[in-house]
C-alpha atoms as a PDB file:
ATOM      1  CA  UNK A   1      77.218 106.824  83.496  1.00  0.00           C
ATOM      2  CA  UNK A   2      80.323 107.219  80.965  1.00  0.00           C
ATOM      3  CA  UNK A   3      80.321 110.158  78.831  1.00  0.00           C
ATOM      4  CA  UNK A   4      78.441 110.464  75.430  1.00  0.00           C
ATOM      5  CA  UNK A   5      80.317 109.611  72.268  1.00  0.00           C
ATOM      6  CA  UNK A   6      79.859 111.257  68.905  1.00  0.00           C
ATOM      7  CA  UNK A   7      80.584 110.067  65.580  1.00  0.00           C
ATOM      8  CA  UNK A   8      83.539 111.784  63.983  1.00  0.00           C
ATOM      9  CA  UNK A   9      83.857 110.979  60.819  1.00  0.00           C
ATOM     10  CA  UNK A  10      81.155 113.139  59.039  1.00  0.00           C
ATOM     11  CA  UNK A  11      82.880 116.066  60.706  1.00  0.00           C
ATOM     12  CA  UNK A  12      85.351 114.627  57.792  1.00  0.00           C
ATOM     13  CA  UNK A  13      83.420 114.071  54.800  1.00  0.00           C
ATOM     14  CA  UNK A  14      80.770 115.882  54.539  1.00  0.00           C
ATOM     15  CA  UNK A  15      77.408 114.074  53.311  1.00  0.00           C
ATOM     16  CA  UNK A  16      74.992 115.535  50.988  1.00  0.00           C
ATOM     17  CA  UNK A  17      71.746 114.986  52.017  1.00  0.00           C
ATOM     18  CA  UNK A  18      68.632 114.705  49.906  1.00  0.00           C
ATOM     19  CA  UNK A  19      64.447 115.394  50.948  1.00  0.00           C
ATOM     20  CA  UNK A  20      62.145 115.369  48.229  1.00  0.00           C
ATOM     21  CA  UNK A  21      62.335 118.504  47.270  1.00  0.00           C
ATOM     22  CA  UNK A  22      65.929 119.319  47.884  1.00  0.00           C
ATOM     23  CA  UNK A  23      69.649 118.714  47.581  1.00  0.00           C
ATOM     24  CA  UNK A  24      71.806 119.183  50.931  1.00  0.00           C
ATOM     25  CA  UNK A  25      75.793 119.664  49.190  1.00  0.00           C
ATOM     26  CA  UNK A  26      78.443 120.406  51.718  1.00  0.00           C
ATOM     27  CA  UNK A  27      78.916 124.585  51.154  1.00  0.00           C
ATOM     28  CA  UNK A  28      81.870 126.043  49.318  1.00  0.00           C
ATOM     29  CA  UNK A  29      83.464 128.492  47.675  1.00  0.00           C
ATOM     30  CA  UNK A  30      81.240 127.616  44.684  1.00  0.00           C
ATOM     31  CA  UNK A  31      78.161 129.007  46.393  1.00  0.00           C
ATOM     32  CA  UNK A  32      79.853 132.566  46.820  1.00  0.00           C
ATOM     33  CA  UNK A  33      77.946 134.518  44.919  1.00  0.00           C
ATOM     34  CA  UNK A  34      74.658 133.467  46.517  1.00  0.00           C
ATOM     35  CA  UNK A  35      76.223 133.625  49.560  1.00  0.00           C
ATOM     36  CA  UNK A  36      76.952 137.141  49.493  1.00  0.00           C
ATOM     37  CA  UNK A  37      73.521 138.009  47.856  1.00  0.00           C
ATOM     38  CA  UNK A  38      72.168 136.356  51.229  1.00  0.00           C
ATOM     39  CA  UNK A  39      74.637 138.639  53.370  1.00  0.00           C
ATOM     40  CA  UNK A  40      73.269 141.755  51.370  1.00  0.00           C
ATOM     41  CA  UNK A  41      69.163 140.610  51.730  1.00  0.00           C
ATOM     42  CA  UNK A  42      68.232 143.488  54.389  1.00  0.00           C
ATOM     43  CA  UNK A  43      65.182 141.162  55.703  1.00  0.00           C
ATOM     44  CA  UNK A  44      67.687 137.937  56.290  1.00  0.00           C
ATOM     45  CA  UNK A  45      70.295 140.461  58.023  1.00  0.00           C
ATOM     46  CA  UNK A  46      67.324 141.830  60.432  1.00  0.00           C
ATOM     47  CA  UNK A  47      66.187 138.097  60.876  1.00  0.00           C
ATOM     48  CA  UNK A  48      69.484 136.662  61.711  1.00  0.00           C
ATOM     49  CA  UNK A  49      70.286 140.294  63.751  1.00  0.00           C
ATOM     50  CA  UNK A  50      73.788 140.427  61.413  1.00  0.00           C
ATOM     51  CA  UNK A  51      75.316 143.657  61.635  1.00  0.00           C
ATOM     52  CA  UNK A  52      79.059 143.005  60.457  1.00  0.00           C
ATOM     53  CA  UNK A  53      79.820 144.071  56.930  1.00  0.00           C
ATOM     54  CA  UNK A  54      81.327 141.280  54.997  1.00  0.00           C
ATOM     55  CA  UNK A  55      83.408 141.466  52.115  1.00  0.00           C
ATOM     56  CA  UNK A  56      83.724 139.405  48.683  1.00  0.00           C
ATOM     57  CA  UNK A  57      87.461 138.298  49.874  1.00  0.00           C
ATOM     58  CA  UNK A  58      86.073 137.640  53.392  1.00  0.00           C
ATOM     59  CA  UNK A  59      83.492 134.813  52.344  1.00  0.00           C
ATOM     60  CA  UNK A  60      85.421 133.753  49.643  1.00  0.00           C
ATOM     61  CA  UNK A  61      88.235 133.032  52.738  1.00  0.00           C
ATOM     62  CA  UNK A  62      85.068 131.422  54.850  1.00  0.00           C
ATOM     63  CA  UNK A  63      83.939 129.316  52.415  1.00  0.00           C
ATOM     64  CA  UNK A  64      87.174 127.915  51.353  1.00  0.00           C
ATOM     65  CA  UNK A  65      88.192 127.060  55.049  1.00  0.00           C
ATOM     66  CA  UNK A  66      85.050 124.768  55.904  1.00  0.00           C
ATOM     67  CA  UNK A  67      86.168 121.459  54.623  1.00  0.00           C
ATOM     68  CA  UNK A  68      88.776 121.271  57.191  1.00  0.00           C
ATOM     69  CA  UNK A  69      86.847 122.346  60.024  1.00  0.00           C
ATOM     70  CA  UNK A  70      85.937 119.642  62.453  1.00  0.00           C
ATOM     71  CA  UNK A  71      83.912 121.855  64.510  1.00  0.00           C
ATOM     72  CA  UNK A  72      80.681 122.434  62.483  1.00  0.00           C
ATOM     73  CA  UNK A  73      78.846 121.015  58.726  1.00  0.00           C
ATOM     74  CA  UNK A  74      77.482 124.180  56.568  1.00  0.00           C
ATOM     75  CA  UNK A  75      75.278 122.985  53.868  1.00  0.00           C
ATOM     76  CA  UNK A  76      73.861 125.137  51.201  1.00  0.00           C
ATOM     77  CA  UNK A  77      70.241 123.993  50.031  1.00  0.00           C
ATOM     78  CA  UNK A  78      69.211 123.215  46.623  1.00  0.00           C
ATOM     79  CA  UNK A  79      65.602 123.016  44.906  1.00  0.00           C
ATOM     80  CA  UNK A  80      66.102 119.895  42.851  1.00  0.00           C
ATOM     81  CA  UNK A  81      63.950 121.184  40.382  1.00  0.00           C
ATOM     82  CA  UNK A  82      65.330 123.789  39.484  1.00  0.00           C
ATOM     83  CA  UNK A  83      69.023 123.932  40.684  1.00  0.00           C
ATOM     84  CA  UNK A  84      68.487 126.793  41.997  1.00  0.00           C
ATOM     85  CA  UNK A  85      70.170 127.943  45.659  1.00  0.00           C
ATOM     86  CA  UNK A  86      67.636 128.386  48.279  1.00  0.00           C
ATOM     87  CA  UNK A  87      69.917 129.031  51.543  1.00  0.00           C
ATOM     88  CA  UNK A  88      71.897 127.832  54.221  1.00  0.00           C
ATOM     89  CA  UNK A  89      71.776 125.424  56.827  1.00  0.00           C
ATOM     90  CA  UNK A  90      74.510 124.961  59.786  1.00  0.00           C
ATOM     91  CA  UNK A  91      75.402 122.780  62.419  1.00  0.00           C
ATOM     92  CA  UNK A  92      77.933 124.409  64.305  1.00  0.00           C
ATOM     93  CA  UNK A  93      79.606 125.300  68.270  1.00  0.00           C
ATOM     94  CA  UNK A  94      80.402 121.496  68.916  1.00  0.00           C
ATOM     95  CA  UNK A  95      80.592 120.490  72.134  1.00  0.00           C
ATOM     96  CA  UNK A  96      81.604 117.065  71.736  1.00  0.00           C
ATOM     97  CA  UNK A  97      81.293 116.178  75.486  1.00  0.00           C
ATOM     98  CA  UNK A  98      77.933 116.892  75.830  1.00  0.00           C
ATOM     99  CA  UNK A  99      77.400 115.597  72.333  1.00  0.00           C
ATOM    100  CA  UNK A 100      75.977 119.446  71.671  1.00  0.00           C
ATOM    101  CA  UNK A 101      75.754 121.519  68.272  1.00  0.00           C
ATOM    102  CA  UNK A 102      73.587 124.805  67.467  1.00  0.00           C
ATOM    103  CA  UNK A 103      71.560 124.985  64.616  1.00  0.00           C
ATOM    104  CA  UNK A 104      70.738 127.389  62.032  1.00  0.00           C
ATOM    105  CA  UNK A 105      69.186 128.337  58.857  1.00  0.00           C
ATOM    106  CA  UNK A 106      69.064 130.956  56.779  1.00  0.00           C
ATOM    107  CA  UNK A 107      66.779 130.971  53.549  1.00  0.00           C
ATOM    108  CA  UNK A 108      66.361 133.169  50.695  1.00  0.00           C
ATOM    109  CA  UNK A 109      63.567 135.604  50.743  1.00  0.00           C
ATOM    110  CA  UNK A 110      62.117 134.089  47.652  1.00  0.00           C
ATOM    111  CA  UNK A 111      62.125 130.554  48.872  1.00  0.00           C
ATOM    112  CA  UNK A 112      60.231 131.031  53.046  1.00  0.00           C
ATOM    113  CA  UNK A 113      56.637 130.118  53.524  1.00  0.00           C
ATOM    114  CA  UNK A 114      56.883 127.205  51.265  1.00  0.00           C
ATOM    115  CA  UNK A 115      57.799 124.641  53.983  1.00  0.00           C
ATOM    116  CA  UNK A 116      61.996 124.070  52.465  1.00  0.00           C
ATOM    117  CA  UNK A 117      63.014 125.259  55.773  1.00  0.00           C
ATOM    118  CA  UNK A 118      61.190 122.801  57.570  1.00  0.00           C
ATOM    119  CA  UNK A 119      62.051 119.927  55.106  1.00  0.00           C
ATOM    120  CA  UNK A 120      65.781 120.777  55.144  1.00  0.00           C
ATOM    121  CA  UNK A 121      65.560 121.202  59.002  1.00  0.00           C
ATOM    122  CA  UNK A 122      64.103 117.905  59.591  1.00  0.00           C
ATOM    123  CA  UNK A 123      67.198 116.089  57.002  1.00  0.00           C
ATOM    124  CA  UNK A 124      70.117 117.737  58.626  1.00  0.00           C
ATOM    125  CA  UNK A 125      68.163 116.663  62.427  1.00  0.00           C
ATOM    126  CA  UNK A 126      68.425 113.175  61.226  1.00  0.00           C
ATOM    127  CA  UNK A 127      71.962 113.391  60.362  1.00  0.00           C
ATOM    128  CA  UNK A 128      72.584 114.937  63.437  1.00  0.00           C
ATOM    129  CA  UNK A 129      71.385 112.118  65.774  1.00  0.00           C
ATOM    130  CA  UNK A 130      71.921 108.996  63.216  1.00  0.00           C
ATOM    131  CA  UNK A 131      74.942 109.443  61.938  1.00  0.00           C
ATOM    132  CA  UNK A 132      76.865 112.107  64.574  1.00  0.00           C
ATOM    133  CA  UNK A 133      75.322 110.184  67.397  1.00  0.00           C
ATOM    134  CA  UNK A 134      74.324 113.723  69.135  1.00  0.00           C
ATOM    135  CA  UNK A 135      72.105 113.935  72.119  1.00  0.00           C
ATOM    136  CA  UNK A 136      71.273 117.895  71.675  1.00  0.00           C
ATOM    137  CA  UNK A 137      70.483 120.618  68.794  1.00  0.00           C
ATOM    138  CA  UNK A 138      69.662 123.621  70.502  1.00  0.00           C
ATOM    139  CA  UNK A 139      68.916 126.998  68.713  1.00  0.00           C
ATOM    140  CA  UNK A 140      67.808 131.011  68.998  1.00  0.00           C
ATOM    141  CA  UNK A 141      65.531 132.473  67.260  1.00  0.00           C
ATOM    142  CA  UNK A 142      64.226 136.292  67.756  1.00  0.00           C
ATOM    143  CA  UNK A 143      61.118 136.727  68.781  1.00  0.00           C
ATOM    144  CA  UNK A 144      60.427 139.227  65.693  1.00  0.00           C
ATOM    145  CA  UNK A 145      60.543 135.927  63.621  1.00  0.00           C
ATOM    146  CA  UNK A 146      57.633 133.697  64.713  1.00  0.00           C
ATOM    147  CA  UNK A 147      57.368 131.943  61.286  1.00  0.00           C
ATOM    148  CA  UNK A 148      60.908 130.430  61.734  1.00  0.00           C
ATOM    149  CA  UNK A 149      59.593 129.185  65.259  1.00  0.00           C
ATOM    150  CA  UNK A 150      56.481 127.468  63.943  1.00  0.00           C
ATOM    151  CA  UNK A 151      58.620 126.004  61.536  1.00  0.00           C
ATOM    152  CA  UNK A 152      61.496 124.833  64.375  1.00  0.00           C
ATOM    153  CA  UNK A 153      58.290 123.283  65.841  1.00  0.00           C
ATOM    154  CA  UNK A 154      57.069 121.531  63.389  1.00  0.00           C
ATOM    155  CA  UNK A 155      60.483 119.746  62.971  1.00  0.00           C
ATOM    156  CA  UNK A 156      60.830 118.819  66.398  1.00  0.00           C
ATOM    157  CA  UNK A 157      62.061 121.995  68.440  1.00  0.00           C
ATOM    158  CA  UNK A 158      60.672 122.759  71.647  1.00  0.00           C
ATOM    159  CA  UNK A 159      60.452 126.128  73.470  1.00  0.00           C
ATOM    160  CA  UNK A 160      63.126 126.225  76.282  1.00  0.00           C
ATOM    161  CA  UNK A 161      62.729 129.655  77.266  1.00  0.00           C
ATOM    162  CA  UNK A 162      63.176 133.340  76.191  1.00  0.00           C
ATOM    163  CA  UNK A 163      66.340 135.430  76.994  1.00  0.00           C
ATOM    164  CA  UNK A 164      65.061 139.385  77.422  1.00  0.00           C
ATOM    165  CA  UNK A 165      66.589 141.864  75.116  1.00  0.00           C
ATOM    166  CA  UNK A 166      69.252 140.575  73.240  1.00  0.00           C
ATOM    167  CA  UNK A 167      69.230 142.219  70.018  1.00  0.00           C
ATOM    168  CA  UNK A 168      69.197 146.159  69.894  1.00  0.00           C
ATOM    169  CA  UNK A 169      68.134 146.756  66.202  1.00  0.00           C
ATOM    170  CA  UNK A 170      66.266 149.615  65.126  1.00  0.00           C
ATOM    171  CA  UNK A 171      65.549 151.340  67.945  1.00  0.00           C
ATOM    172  CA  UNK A 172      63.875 148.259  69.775  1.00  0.00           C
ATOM    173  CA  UNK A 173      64.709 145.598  72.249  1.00  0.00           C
ATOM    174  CA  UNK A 174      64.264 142.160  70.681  1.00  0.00           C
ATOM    175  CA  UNK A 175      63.786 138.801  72.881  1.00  0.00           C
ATOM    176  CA  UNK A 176      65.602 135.716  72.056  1.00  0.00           C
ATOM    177  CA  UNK A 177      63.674 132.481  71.934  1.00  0.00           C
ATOM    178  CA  UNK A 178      65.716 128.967  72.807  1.00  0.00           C
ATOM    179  CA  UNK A 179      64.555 126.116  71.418  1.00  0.00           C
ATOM    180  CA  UNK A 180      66.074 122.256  71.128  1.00  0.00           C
ATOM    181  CA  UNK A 181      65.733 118.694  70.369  1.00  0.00           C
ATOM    182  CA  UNK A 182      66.888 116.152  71.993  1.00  0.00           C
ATOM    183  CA  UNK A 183      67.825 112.688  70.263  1.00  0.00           C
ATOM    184  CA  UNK A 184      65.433 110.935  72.528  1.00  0.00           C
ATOM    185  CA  UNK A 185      62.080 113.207  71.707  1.00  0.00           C
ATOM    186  CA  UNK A 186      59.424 112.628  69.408  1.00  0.00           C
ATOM    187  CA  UNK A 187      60.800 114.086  65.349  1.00  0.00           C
ATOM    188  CA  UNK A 188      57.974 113.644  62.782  1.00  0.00           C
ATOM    189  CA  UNK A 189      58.579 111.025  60.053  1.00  0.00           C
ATOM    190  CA  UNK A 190      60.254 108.824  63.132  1.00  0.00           C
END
């Protein structure tokens, strides 16, 4: 069997991608200040286990240095109706001979339980294995977040396993729950 072969060129050009309800634009430094209002949201720090302190000048640097990476896409996601930013959404850690990436989200308090996750999730899948040609998505999720797994799930995840005690945050052990999708498994709408 040869080794797997990804697609390279939307490492290059970025696509936005659209759902019904939303706009996927490649992220920049024009989404800084929502960016940092994310970074200073104390539920989507304990969700996404962040502890580093970021500064202004530090995302700004971050945000400016994506286009030429040709290791990972960062969208930011946009209602269409209203314009308005509702979060983040990453494909990053490339491991192009195992035709690999990690996956993650990260939404605005305002905008979860409304299904955008799940909708955005389910876009930036189908980019992943039609147009990067990737086999695997993998992600972690902590197990103090179950409505981010049900939502994983519902785009096409499935539980791998759970890592014991990875996250030390507020005085409690935390699990770790992996999850992927593979290009050859079941994704609804497919």
């Amino acid at each position: 069997m040869t080794s797997p072969s990804i697609n390279e060129s939307p490492f290059l050009d970025v696509a936005t991608l659209t759902t019904t309800r939303l706009r996927l634009e490649p992220l920049g430094p024009e989404h800084l200040d929502e960016v940092l209002a994310g970074l200073a949201d104390p539920e989507t720090v304990r969700l996404t286990g962040t502890r580093q302190e970021f500064t202004r000048a530090d995302v700004a640097q971050h945000l400016t240095t994506l286009p030429m990476r040709d290791d990972r896409l960062d969208w930011a996601i946009i209602d269409l109706e209203t314009g308005s930013y509702v979060g983040e959404i990453v494909l990053n850690e490339l491991e192009e001979e195992n035709a690999s990436m990690n996956f993650r989200i990260a939404l605005m308090p305002r905008w979860t339980g409304q299904g955008y996750g799940t909708e955005a999730t389910g876009a930036v899948l189908d980019h992943a294995f039609d147009e990067i040609d990737l086999h695997r998505v993998a992600l972690d999720v902590y197990s103090f977040n179950p409505r981010a797994a049900r939502s994983y799930e519902k785009a096409g995840f499935r539980y791998e396993g759970r890592q014991r005690h990875t996250l030390f945050w507020e005085g409690d052990w935390v699990d770790s729950i992996l999850m992927s999708i593979l290009s050859t498994d079941d994704r609804p709408g497919h």
